[in-house]
N, C-alpha and C. Protein backbone atom coordinates (compact mmCIF):
# COMPACT_ATOMS: atom_id res chain seq x y z
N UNK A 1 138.69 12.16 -123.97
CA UNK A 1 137.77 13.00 -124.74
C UNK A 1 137.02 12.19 -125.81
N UNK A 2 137.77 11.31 -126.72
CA UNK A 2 137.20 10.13 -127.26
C UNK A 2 135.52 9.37 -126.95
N UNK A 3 136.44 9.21 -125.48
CA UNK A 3 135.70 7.60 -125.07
C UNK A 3 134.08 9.01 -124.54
N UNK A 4 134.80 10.00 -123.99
CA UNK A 4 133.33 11.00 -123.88
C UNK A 4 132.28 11.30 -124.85
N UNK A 5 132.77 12.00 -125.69
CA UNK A 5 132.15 12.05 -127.49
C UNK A 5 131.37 10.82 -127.25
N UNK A 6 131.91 9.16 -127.09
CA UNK A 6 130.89 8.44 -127.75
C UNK A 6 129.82 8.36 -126.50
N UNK A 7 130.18 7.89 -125.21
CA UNK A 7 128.92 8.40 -124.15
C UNK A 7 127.92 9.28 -124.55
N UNK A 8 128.29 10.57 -124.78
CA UNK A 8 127.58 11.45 -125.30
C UNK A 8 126.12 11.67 -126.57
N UNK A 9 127.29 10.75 -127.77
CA UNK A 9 126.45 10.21 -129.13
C UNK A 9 125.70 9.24 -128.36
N UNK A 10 125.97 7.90 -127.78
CA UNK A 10 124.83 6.90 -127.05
C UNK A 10 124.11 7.25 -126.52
N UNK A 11 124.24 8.25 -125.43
CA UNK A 11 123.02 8.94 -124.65
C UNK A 11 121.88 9.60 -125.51
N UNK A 12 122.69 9.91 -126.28
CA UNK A 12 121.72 11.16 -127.29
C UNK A 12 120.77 9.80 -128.36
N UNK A 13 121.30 9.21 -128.77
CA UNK A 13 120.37 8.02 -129.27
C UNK A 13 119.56 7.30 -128.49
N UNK A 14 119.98 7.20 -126.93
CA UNK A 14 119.16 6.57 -125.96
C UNK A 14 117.95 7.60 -126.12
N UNK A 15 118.18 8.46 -126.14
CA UNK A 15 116.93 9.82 -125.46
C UNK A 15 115.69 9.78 -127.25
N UNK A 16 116.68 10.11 -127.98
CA UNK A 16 115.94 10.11 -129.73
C UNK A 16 114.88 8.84 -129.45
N UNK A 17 115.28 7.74 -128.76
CA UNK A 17 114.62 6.68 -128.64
C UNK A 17 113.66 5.90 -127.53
N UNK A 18 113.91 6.44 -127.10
CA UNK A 18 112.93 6.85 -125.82
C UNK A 18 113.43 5.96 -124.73
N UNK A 19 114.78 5.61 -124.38
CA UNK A 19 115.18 4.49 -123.54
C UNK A 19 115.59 5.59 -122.32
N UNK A 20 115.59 6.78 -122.42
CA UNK A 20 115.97 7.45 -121.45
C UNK A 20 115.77 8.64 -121.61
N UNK A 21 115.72 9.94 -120.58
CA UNK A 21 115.09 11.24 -120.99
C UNK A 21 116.96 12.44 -120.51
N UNK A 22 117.65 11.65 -119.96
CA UNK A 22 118.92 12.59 -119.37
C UNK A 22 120.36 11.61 -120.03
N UNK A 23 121.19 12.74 -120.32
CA UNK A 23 122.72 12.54 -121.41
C UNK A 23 123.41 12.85 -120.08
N UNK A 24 123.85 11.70 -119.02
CA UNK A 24 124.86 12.05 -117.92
C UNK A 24 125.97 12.30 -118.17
N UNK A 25 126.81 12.58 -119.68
CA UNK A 25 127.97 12.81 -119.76
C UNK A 25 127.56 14.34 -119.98
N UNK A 26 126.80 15.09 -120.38
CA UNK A 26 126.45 16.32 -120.66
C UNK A 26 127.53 17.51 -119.89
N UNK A 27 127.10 16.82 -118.54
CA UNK A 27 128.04 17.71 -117.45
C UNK A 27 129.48 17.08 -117.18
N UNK A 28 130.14 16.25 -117.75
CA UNK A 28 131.68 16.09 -117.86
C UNK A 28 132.32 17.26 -118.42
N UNK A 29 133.23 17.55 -117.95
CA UNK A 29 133.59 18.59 -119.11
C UNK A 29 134.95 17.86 -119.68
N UNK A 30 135.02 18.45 -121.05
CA UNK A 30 136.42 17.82 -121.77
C UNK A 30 137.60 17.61 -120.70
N UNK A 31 138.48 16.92 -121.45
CA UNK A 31 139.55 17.30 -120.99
C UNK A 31 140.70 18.19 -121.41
N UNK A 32 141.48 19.36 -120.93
CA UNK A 32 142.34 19.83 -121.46
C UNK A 32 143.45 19.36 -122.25
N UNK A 33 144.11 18.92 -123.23
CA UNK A 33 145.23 18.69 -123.69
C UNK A 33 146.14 19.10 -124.35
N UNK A 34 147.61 19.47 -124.13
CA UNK A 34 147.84 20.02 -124.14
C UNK A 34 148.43 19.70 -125.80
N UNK A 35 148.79 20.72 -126.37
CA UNK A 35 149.17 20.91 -127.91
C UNK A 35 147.85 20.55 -128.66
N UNK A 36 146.70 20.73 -127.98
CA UNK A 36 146.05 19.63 -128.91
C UNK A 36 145.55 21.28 -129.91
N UNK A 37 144.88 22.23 -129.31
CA UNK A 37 145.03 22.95 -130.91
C UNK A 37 146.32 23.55 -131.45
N UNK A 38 147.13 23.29 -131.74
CA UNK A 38 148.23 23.38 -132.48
C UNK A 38 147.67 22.77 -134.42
N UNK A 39 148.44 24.01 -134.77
CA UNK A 39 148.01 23.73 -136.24
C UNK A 39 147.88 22.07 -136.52
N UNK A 40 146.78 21.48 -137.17
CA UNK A 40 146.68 20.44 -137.95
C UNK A 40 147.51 20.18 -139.37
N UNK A 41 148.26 18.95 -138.79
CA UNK A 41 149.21 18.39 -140.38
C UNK A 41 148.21 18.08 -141.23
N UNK A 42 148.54 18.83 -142.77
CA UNK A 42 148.14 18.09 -144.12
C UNK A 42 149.48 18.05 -144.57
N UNK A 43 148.82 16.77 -145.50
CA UNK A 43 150.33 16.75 -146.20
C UNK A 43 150.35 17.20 -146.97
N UNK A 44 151.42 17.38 -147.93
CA UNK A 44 151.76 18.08 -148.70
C UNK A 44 151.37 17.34 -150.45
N UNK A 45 151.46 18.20 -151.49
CA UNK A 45 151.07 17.61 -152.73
C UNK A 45 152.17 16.56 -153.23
N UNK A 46 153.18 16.76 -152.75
CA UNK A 46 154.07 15.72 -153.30
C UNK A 46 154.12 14.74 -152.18
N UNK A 47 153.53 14.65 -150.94
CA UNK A 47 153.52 13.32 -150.13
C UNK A 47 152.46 12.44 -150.40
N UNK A 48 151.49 13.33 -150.94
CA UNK A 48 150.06 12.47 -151.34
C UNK A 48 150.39 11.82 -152.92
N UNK A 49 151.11 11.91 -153.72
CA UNK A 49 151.52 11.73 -154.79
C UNK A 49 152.57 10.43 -154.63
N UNK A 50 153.31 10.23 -153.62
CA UNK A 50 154.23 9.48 -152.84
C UNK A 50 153.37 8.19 -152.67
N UNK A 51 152.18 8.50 -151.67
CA UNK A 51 151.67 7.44 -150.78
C UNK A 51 150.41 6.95 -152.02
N UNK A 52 149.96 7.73 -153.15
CA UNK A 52 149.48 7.04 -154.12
C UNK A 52 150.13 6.14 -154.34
N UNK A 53 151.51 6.44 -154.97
CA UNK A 53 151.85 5.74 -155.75
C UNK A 53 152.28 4.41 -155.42
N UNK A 54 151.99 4.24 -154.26
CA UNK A 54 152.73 2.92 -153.27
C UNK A 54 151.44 2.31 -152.54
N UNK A 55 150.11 3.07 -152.95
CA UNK A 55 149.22 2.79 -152.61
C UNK A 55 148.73 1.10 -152.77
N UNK A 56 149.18 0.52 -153.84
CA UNK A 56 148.60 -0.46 -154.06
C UNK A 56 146.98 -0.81 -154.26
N UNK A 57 146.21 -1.45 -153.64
CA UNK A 57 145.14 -2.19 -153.62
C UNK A 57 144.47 -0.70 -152.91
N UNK A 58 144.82 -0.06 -152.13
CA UNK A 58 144.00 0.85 -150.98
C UNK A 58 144.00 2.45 -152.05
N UNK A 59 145.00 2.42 -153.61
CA UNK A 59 144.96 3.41 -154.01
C UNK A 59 143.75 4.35 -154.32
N UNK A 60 142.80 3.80 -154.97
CA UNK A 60 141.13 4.12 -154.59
C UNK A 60 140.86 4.90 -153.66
N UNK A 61 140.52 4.24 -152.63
CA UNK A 61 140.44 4.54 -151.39
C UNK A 61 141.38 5.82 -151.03
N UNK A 62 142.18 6.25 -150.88
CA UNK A 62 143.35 7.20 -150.76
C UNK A 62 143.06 7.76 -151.43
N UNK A 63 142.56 7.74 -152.45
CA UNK A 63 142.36 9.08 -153.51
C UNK A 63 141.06 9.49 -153.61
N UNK A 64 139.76 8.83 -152.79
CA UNK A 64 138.71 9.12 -152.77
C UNK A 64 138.67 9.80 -151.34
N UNK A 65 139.55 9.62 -150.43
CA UNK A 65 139.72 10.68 -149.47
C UNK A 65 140.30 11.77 -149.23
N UNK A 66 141.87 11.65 -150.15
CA UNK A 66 142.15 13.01 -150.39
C UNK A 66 141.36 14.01 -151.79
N UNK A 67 140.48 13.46 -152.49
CA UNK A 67 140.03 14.88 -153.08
C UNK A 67 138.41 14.77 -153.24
N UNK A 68 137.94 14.27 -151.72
CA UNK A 68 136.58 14.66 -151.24
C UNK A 68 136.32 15.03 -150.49
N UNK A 69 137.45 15.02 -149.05
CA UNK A 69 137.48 15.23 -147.89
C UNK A 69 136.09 14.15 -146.75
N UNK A 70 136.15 13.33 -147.42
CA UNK A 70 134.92 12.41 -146.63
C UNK A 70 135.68 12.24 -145.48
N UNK A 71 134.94 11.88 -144.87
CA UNK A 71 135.75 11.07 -143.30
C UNK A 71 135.85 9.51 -143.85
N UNK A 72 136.92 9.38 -143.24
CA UNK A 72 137.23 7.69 -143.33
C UNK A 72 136.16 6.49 -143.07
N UNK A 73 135.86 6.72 -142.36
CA UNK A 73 134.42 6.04 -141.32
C UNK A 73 133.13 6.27 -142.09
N UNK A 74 133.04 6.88 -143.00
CA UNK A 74 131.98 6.95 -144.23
C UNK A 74 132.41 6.12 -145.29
N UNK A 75 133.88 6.52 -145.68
CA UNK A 75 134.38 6.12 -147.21
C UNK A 75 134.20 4.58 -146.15
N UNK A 76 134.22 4.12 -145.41
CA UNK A 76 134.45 2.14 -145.27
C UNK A 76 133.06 1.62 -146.01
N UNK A 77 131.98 1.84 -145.25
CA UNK A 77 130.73 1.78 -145.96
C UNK A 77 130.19 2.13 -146.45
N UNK A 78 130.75 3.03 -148.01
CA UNK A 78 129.79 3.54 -148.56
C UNK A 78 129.25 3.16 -149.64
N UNK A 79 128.20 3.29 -150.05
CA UNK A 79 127.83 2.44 -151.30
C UNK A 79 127.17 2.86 -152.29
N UNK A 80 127.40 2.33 -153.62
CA UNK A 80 127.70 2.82 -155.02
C UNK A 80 126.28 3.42 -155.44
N UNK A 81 125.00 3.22 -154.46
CA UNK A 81 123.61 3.75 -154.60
C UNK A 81 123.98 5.45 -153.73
N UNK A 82 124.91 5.72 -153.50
CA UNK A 82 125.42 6.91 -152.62
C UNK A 82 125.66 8.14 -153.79
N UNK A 83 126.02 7.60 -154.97
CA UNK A 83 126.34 8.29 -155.67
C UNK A 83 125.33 8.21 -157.39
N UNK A 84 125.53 9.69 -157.62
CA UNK A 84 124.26 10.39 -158.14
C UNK A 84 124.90 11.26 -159.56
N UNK A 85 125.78 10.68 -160.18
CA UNK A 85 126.10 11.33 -161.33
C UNK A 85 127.39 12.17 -160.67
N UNK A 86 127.98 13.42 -160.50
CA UNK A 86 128.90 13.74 -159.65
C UNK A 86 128.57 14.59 -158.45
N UNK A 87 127.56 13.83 -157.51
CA UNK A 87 127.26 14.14 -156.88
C UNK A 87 126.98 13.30 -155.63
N UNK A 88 127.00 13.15 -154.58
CA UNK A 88 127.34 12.34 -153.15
C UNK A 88 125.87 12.44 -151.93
N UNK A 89 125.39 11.49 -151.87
CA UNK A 89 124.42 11.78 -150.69
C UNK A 89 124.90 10.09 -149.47
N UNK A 90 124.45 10.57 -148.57
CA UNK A 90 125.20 9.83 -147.75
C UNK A 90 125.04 10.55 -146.10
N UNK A 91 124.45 9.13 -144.88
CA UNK A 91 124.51 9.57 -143.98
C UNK A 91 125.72 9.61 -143.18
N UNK A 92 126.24 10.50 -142.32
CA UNK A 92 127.07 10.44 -141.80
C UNK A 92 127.32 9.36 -140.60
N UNK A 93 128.22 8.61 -140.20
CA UNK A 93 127.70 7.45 -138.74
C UNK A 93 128.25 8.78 -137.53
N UNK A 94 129.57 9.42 -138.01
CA UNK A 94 129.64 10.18 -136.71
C UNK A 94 128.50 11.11 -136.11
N UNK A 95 127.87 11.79 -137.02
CA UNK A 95 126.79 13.17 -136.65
C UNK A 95 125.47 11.75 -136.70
N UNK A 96 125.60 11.28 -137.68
CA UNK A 96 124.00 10.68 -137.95
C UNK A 96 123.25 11.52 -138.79
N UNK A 97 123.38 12.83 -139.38
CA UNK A 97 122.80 13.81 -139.96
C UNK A 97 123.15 13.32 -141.81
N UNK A 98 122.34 14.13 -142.23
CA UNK A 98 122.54 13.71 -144.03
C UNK A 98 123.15 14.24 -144.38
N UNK A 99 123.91 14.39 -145.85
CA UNK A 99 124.60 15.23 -146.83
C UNK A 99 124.14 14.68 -148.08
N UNK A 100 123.65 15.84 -148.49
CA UNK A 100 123.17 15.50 -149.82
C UNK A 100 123.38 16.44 -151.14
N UNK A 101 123.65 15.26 -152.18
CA UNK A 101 123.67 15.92 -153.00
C UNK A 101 125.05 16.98 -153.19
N UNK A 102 126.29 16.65 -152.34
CA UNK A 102 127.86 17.44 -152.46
C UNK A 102 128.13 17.21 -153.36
N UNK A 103 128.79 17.88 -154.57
CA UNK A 103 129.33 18.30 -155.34
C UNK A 103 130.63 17.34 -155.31
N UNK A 104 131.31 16.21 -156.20
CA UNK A 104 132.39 15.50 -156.70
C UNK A 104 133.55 16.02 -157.48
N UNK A 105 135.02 15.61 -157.38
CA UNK A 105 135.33 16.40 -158.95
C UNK A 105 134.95 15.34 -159.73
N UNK A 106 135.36 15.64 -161.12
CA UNK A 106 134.78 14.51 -162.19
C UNK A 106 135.61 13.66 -161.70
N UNK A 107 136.69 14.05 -162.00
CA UNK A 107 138.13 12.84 -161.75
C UNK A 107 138.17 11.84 -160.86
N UNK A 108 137.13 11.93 -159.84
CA UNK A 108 137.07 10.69 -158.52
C UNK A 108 135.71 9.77 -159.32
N UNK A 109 134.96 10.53 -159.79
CA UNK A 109 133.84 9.82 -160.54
C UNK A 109 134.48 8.87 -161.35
N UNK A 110 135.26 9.42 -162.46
CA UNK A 110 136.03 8.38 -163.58
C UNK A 110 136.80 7.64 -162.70
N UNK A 111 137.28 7.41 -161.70
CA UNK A 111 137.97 6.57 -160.78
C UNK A 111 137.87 5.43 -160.52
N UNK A 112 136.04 6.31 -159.69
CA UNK A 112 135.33 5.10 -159.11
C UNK A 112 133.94 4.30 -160.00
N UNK A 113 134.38 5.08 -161.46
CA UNK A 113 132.89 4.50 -162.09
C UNK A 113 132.50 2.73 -162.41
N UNK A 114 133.80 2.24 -162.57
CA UNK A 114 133.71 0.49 -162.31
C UNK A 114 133.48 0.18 -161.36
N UNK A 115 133.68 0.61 -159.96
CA UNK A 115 133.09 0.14 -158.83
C UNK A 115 131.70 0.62 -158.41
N UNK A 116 131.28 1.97 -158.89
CA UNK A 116 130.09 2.31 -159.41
C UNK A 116 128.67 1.47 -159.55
N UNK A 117 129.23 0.97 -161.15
CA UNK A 117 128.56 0.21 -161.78
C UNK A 117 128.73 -1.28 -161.36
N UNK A 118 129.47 -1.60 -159.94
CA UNK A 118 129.57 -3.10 -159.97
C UNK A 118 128.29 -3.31 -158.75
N UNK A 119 128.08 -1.65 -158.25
CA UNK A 119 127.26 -2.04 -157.22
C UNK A 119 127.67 -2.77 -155.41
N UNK A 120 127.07 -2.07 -154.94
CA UNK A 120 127.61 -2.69 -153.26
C UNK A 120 128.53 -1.81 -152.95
N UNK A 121 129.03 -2.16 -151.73
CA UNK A 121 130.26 -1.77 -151.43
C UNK A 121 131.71 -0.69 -152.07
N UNK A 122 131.58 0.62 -152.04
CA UNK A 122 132.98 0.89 -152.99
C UNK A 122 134.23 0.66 -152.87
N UNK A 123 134.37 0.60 -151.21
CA UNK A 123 135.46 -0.25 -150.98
C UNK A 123 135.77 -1.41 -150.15
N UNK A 124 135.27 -2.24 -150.45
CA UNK A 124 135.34 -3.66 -150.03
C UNK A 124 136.94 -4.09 -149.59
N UNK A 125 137.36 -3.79 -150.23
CA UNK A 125 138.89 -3.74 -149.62
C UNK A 125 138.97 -3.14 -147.87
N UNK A 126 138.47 -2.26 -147.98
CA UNK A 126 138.14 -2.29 -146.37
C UNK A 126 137.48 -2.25 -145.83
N UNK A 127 136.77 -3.43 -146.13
CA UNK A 127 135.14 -4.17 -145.23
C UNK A 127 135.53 -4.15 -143.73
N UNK A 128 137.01 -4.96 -143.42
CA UNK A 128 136.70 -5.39 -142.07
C UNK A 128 137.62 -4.60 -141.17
N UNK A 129 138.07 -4.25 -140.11
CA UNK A 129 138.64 -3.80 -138.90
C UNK A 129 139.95 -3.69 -139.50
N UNK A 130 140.43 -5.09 -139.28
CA UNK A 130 142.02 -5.55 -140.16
C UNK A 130 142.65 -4.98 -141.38
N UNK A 131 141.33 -5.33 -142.21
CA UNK A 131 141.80 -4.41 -143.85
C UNK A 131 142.25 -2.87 -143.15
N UNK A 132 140.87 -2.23 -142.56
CA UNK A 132 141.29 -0.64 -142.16
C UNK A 132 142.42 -0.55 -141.31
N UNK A 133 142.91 -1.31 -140.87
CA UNK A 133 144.33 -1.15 -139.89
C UNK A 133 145.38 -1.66 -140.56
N UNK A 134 144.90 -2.24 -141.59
CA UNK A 134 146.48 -2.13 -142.91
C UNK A 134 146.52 -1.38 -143.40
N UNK A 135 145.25 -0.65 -144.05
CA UNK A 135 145.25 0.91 -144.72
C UNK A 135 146.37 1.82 -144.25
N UNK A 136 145.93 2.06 -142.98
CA UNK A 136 146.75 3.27 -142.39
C UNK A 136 148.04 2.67 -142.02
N UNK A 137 147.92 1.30 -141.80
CA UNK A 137 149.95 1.29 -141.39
C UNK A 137 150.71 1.42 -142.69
N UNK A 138 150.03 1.01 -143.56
CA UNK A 138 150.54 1.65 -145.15
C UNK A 138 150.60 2.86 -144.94
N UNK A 139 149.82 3.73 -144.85
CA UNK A 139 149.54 5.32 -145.09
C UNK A 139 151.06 5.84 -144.22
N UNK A 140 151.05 5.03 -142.96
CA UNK A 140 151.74 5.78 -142.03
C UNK A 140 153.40 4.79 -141.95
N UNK A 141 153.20 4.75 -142.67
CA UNK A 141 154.83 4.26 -143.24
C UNK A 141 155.59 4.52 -144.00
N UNK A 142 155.15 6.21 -144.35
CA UNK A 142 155.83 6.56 -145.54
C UNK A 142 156.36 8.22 -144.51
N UNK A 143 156.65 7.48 -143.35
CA UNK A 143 156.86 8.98 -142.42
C UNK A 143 158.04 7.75 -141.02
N UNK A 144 158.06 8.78 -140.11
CA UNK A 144 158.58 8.73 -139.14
C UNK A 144 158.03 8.03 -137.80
N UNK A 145 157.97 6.82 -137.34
CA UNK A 145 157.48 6.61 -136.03
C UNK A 145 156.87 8.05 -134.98
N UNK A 146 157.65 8.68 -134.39
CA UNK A 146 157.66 9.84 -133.97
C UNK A 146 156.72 10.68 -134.33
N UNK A 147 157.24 11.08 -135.97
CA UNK A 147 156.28 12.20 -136.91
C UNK A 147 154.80 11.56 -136.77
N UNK A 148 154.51 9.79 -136.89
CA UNK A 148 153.59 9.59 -137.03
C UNK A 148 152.24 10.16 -136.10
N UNK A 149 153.41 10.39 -134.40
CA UNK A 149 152.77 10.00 -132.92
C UNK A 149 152.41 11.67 -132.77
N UNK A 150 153.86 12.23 -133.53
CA UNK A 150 153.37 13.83 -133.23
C UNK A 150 152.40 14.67 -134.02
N UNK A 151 152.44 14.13 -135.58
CA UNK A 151 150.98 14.85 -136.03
C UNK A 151 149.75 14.21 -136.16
N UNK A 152 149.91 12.63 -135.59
CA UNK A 152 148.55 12.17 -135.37
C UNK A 152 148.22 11.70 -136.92
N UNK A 153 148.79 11.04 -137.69
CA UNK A 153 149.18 10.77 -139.13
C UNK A 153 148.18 9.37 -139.06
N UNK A 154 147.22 9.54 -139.93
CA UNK A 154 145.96 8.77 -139.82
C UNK A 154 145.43 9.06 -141.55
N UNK A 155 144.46 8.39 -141.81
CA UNK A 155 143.69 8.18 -143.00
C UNK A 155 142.50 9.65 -143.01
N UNK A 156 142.36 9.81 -141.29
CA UNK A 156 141.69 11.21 -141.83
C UNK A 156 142.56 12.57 -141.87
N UNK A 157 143.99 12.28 -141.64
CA UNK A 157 144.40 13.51 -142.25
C UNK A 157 144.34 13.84 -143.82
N UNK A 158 144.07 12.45 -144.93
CA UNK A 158 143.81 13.01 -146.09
C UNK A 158 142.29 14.63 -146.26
N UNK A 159 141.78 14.83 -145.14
CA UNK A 159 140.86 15.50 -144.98
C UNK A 159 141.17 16.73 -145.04
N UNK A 160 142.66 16.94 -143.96
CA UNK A 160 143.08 18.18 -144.03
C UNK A 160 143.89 18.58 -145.13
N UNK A 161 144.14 17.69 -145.96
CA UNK A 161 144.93 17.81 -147.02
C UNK A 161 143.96 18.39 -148.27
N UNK A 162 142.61 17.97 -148.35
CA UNK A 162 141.62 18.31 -149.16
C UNK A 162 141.20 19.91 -148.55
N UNK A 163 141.15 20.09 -147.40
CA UNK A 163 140.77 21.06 -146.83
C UNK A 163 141.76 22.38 -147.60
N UNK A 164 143.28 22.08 -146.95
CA UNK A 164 144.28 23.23 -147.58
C UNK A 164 144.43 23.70 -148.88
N UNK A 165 144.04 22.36 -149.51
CA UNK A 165 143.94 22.32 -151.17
C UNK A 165 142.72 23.71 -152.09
N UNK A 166 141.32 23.64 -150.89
CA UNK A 166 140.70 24.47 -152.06
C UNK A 166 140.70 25.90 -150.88
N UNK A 167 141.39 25.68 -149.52
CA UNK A 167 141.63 26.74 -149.11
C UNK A 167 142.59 27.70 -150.16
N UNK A 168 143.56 27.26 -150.36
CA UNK A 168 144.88 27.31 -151.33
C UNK A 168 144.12 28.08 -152.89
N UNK A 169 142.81 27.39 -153.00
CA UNK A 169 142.40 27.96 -154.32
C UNK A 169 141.01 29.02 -154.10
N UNK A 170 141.26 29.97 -152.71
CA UNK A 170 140.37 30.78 -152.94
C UNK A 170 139.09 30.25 -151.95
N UNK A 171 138.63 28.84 -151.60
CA UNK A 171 137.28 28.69 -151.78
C UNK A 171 137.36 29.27 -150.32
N UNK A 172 136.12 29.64 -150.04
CA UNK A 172 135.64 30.62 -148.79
C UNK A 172 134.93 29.74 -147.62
N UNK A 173 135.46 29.56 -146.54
CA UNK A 173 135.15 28.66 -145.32
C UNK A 173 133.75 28.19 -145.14
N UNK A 174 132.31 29.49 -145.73
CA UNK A 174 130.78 28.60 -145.86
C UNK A 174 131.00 27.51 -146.63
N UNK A 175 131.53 27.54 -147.93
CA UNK A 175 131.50 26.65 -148.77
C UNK A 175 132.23 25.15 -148.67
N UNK A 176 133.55 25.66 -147.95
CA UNK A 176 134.36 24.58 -147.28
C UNK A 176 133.39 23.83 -146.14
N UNK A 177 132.76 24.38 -145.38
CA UNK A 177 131.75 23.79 -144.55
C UNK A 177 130.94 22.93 -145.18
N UNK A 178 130.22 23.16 -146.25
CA UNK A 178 129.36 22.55 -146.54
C UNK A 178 129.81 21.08 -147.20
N UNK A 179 131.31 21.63 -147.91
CA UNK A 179 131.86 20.41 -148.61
C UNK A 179 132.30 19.36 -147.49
N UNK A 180 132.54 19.66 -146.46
CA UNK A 180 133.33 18.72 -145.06
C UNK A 180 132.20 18.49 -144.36
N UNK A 181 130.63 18.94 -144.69
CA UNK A 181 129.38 18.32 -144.01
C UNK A 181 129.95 19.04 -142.67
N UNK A 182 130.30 19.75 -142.40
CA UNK A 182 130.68 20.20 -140.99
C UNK A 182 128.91 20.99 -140.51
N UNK A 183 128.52 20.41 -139.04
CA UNK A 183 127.53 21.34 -138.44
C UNK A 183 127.74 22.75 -138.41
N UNK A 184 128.82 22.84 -137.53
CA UNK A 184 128.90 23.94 -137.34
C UNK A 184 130.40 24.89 -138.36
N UNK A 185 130.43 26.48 -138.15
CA UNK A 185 131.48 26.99 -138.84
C UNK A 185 132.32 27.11 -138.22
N UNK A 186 132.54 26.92 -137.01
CA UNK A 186 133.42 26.76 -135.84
C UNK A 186 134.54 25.33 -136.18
N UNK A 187 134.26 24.61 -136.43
CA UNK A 187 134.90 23.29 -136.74
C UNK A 187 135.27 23.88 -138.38
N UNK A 188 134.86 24.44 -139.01
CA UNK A 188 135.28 24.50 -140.52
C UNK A 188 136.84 25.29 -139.89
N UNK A 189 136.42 26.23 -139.04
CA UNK A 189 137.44 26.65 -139.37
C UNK A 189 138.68 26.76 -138.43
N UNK A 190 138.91 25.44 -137.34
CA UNK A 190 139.87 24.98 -137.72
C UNK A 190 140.82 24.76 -138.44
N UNK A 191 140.14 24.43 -139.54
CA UNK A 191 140.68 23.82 -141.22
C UNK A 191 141.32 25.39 -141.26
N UNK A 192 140.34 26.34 -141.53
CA UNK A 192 140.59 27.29 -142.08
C UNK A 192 141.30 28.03 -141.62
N UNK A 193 142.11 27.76 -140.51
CA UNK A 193 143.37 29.09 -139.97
C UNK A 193 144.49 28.41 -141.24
N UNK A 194 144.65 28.11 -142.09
CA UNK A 194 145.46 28.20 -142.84
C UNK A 194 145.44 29.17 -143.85
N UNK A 195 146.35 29.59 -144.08
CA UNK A 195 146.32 30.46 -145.49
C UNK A 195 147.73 30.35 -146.11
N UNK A 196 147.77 30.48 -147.76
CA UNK A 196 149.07 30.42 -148.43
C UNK A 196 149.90 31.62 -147.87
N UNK A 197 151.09 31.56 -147.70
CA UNK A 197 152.22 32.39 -147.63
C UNK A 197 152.17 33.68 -148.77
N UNK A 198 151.87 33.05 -150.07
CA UNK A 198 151.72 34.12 -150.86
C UNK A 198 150.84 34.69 -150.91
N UNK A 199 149.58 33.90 -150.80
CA UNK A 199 148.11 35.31 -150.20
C UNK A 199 148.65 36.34 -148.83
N UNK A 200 149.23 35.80 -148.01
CA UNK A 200 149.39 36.87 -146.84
C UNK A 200 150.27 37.68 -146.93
N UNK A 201 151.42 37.20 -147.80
CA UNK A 201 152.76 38.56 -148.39
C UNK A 201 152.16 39.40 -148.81
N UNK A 202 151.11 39.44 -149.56
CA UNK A 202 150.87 40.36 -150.73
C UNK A 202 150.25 41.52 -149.49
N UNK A 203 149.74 41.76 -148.46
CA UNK A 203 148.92 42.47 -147.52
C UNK A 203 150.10 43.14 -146.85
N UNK A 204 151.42 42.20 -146.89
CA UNK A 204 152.46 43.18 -146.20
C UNK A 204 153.65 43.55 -147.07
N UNK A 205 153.92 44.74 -146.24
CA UNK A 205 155.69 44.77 -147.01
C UNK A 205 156.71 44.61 -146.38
């Protein structure tokens, strides 16, 4: 399903560009797999608090993904002309589409304001392939071999962890969309079959 997605994105840039007028993966159809919608792992507030704190050199980074919800594959190259007071513009590489102008908390701003002001790169720490494949064997070493394989324990689950977080505080799935740059509301809400235990008690007895 992967290796399809990117056929798909290439074709579609072939055609934007005039190298070709037909997307032959169009008519593949996915593949079924099985568990694959099964609830999505976030972690929890005290595991992200854990893998800060052991974060080292990548702590930045880790904390600019769990409370922005960027995709990983943005936060590698993104750069300090991206940001606009507490506010984020930035093309996406997966969609190719813009986001502009998203809303920051302050707290990632005061974070990242020395790297900010140094200009270039915000995280240069993971410029290359290698750096990003130490990231996550860090990330994913604070779990289970197994746990890692069964929830798919990666640098963009800090996403779903941002996701549950302002689910958790009320915010309403348009708005969650817009903050996760998601196209469509269909993909938001994924995210969004979660709800707190104590919002849903209160509806029953």
């Amino acid at each position: 399903n992967n290796r399809l997605s990117q056929n798909r994105r290439f074709y579609k840039w072939c055609i934007e560009n005039d190298f070709t007028h037909h997307n032959p993966w169009m008519a593949v159809p996915r593949k079924r797999v099985k568990g694959a919608n099964k609830p999505r792992y976030a972690f929890t507030e005290k595991e992200v608090e854990l893998i800060l704190k052991s974060a080292g050199e990548f702590h930045d980074f880790f904390y600019f993904l769990a409370y922005t919800g960027q995709r990983p594959t943005d936060a590698f190259v993104l750069q300090s002309s991206a940001f606009d007071g507490n506010t984020l513009t930035l093309q996406q590489r997966k969609t190719g589409s813009w986001i502009n102008r998203v809303p920051i908390a302050k707290h990632v701003v005061e974070l990242l304001t020395p790297r900010i002001e140094r200009g270039g790169l915000i995280f240069p720490e993971c410029r290359t392939d290698r750096r990003r494949r130490k990231a996550r064997a860090l990330l994913q070493s604070h779990f289970e071999p197994q746990f890692v394989r069964d929830n798919q324990i990666a640098c963009h689950s800090f996403r779903h962890f941002f996701s549950h977080q302002l689910l958790d505080r009320g915010v309403p799935k348009e708005a969650l969309q817009v903050l996760l740059s998601h196209r469509s509301i269909t993909t938001t809400e994924k995210y969004a079959n979660h709800h707190r235990y104590e919002e849903l008690s209160k509806w029953v007895e």
